[in-house]
Protein backbone atom coordinates (compact mmCIF):
# COMPACT_ATOMS: atom_id res chain seq x y z
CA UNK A 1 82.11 30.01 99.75
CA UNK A 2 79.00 29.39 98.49
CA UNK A 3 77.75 31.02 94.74
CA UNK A 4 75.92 34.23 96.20
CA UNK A 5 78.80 35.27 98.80
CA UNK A 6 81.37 34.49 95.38
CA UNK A 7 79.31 37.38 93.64
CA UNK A 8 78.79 39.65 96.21
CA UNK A 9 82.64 39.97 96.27
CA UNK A 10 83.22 40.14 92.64
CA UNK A 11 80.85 42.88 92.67
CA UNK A 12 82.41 44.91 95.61
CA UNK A 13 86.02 44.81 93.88
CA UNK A 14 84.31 46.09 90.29
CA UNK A 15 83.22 48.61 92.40
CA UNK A 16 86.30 49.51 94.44
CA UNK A 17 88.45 49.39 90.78
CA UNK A 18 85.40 51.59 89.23
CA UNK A 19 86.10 54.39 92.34
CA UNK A 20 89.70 53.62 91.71
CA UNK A 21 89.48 54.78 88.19
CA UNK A 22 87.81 57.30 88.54
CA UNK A 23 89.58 58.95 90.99
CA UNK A 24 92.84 58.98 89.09
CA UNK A 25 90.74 60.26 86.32
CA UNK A 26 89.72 63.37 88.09
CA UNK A 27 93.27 63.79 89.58
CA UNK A 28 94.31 63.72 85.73
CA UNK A 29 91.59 66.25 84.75
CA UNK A 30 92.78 68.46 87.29
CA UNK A 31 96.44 68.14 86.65
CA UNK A 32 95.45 69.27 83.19
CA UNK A 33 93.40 71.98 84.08
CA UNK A 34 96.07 73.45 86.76
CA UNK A 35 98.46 72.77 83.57
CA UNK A 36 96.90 74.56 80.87
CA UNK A 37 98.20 77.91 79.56
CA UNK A 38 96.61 81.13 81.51
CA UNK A 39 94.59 82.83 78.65
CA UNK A 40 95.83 86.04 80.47
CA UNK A 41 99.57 85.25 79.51
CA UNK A 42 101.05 85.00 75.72
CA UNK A 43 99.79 85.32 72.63
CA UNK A 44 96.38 85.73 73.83
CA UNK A 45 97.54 88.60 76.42
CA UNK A 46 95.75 91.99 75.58
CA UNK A 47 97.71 93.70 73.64
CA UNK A 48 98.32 97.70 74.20
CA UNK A 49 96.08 100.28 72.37
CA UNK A 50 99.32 101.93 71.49
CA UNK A 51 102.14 101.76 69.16
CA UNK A 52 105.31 101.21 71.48
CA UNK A 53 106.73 104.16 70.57
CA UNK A 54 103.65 106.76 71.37
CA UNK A 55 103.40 104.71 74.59
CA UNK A 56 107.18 105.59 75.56
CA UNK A 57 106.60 109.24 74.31
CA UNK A 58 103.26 109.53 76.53
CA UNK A 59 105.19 107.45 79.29
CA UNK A 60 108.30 109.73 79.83
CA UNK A 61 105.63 112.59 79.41
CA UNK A 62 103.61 111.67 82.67
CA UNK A 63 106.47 110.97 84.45
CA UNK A 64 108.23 114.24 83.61
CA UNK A 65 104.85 115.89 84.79
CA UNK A 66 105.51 114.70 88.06
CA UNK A 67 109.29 115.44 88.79
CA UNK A 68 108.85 118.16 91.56
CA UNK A 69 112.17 120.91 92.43
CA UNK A 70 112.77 121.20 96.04
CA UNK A 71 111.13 124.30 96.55
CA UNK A 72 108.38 122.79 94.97
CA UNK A 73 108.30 119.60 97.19
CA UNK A 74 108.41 122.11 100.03
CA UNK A 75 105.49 124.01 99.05
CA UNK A 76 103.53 120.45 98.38
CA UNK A 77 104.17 119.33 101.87
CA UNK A 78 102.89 122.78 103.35
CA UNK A 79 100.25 122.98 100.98
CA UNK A 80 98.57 119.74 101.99
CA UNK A 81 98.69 119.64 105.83
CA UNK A 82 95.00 119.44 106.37
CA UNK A 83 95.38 116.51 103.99
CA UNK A 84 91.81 114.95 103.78
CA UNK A 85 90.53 118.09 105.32
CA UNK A 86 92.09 120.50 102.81
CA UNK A 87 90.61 121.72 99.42
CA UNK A 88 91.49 119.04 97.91
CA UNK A 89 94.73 119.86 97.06
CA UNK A 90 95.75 116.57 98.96
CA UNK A 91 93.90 114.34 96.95
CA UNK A 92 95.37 116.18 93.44
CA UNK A 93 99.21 115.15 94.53
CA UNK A 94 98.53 111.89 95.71
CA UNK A 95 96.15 110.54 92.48
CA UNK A 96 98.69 109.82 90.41
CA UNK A 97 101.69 109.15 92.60
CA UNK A 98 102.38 105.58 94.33
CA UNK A 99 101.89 105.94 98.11
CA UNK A 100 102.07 102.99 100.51
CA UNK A 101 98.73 101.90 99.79
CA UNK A 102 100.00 100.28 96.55
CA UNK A 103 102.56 99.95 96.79
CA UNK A 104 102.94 96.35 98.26
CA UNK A 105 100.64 95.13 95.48
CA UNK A 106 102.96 97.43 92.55
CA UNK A 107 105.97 95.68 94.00
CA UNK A 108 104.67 91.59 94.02
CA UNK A 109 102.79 92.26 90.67
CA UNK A 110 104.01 90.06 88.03
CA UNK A 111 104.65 92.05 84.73
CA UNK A 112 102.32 89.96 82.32
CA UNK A 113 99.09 89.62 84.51
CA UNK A 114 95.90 90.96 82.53
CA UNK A 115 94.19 93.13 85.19
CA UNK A 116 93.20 96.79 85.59
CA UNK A 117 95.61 97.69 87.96
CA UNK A 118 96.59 101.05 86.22
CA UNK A 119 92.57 101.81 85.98
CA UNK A 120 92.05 101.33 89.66
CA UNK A 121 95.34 103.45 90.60
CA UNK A 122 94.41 106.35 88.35
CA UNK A 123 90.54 106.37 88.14
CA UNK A 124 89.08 104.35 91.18
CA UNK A 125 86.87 106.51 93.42
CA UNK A 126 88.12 107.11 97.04
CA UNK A 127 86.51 104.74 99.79
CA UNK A 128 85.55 106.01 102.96
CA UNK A 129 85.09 103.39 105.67
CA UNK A 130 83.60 103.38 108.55
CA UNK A 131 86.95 102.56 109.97
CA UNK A 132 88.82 105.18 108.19
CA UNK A 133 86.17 107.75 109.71
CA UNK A 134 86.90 106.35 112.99
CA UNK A 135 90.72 106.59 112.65
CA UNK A 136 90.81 110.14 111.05
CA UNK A 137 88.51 110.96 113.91
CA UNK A 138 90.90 110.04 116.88
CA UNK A 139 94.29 110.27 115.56
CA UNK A 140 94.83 113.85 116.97
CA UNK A 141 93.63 112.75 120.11
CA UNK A 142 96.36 109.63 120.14
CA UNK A 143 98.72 112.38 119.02
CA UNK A 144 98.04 114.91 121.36
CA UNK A 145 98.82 111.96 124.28
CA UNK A 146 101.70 110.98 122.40
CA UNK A 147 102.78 114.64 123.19
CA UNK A 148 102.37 115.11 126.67
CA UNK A 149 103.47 111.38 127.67
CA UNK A 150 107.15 112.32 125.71
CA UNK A 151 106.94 115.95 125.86
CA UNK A 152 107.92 116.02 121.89
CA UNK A 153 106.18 118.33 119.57
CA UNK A 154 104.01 116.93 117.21
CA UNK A 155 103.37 118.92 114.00
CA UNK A 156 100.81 117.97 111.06
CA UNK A 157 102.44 116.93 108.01
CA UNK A 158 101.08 116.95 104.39
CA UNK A 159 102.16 114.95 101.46
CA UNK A 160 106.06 114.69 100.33
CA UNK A 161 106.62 113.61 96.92
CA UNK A 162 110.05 111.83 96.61
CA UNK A 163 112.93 114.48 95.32
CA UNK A 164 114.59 111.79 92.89
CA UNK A 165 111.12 109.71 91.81
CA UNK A 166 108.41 112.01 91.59
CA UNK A 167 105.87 109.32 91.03
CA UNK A 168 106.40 108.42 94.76
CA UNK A 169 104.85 109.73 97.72
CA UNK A 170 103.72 109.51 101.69
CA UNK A 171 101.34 111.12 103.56
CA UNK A 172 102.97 110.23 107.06
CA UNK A 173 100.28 111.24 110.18
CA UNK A 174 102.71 113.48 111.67
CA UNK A 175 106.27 114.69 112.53
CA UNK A 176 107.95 114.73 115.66
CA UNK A 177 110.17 117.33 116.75
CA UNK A 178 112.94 115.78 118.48
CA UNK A 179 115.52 118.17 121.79
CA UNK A 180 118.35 117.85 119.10
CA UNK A 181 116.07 119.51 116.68
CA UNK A 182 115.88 115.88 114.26
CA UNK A 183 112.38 115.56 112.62
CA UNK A 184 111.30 112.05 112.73
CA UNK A 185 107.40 110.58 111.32
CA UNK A 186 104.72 109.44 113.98
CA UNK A 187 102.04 106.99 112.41
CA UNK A 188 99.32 106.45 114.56
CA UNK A 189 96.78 103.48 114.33
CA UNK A 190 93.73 103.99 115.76
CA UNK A 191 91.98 100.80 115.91
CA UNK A 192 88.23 100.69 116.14
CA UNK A 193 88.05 97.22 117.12
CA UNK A 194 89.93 98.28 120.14
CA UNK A 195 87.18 101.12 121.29
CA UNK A 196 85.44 100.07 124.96
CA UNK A 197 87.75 97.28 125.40
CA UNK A 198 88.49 97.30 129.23
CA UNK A 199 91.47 99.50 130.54
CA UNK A 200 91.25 101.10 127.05
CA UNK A 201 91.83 104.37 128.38
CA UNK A 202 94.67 103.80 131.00
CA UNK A 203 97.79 104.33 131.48
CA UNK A 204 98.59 100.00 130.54
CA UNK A 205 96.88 100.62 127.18
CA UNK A 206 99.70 99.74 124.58
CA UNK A 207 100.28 102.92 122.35
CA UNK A 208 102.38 101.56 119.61
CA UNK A 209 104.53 103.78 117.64
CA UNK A 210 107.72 103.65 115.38
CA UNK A 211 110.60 106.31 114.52
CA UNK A 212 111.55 106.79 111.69
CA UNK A 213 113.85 109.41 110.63
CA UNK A 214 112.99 112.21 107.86
């Protein structure tokens, strides 16, 4: 191996030990960065603008506020019907209540994360989508073909607040009136992505529905 050829591979193994080290380098800076305490948790956490006790106090206050009687659950429901549509009577029950839109993200949430979740839930403006628009648009024509293909009656249904946790609601689409007289919930999906696909309109489109009893 002649002198030149003798560097050239000196130089290419201080350069594969040079990427070598520096690769475990970053692998170690990483490490140490997925490692390091979330600012968000701890010490550092923000701390509540209240004393504990006023919180409790102003806690078991809201919550008592939204403790409904049965006659007044009743009148709710039959109140709120038109739902979007109404006076906004609709929108006035549901603010403050957890409804399934939340409440997937209320139940995974882990108890010292530093977001606004309680800002969003209580003071976020409404978003209407283009989707939503087309979904509010058709569901009483889904449900009127849900009728006549099962010959159940379909009522509208407003908002039910939950007799033992008032903070919990539902604003199911509608209620089906079963021959033995049972009310069950209908929840229809009308899917915009699914408008002038072929066949959309026959008798083989899929109309997917689920019972569930009230």
């Amino acid at each position: 191996m002649t002198k030149l050829s003798m560097k050239k591979s000196r130089l290419r193994a201080l350069k594969k030990r040079a990427r070598k080290s520096m690769t475990c380098r970053n692998e170690i800076l990483k490490q140490k960065k997925v490692n390091e305490p979330d600012g968000k948790y701890g010490p550092n956490a923000t701390t509540p603008d209240l004393a504990a006790v006023d919180f409790e106090i102003m806690k078991s206050a809201f919550l008592q506020r939204l403790e409904c009687s049965t006659e007044q659950i009743q009148e709710i429901e039959a109140a709120t019907r038109l739902q979007g549509e109404d006076d906004g009577s609709w929108s006035a029950v549901r603010r403050d209540r957890i409804t399934a839109s939340w409440a997937g993200t209320i139940a995974k949430r882990r108890t010292k994360i530093e977001t606004p979740l309680v800002q969003k839930l209580l003071y976020a403006p409404s978003k209407v989508t283009k989707a939503m628009i087309y979904g509010h648009t058709f569901e009483p024509v889904a449900a009127k073909k849900f009728e006549e293909s099962t010959r159940f009656k379909v009522e509208r249904c407003g908002f039910f607040v939950h007799y033992e946790h008032g903070f919990i609601g539902a604003s199911p689409d509608y209620l089906v009136i079963m021959p033995c007289g049972k009310r069950v919930l209908l929840e229809i999906k009308c899917l915009e992505i699914m408008f002038g696909k072929r066949n959309a309109g026959s008798e083989e489109h899929v109309m997917e529905f689920s019972f569930n009893t009230h």
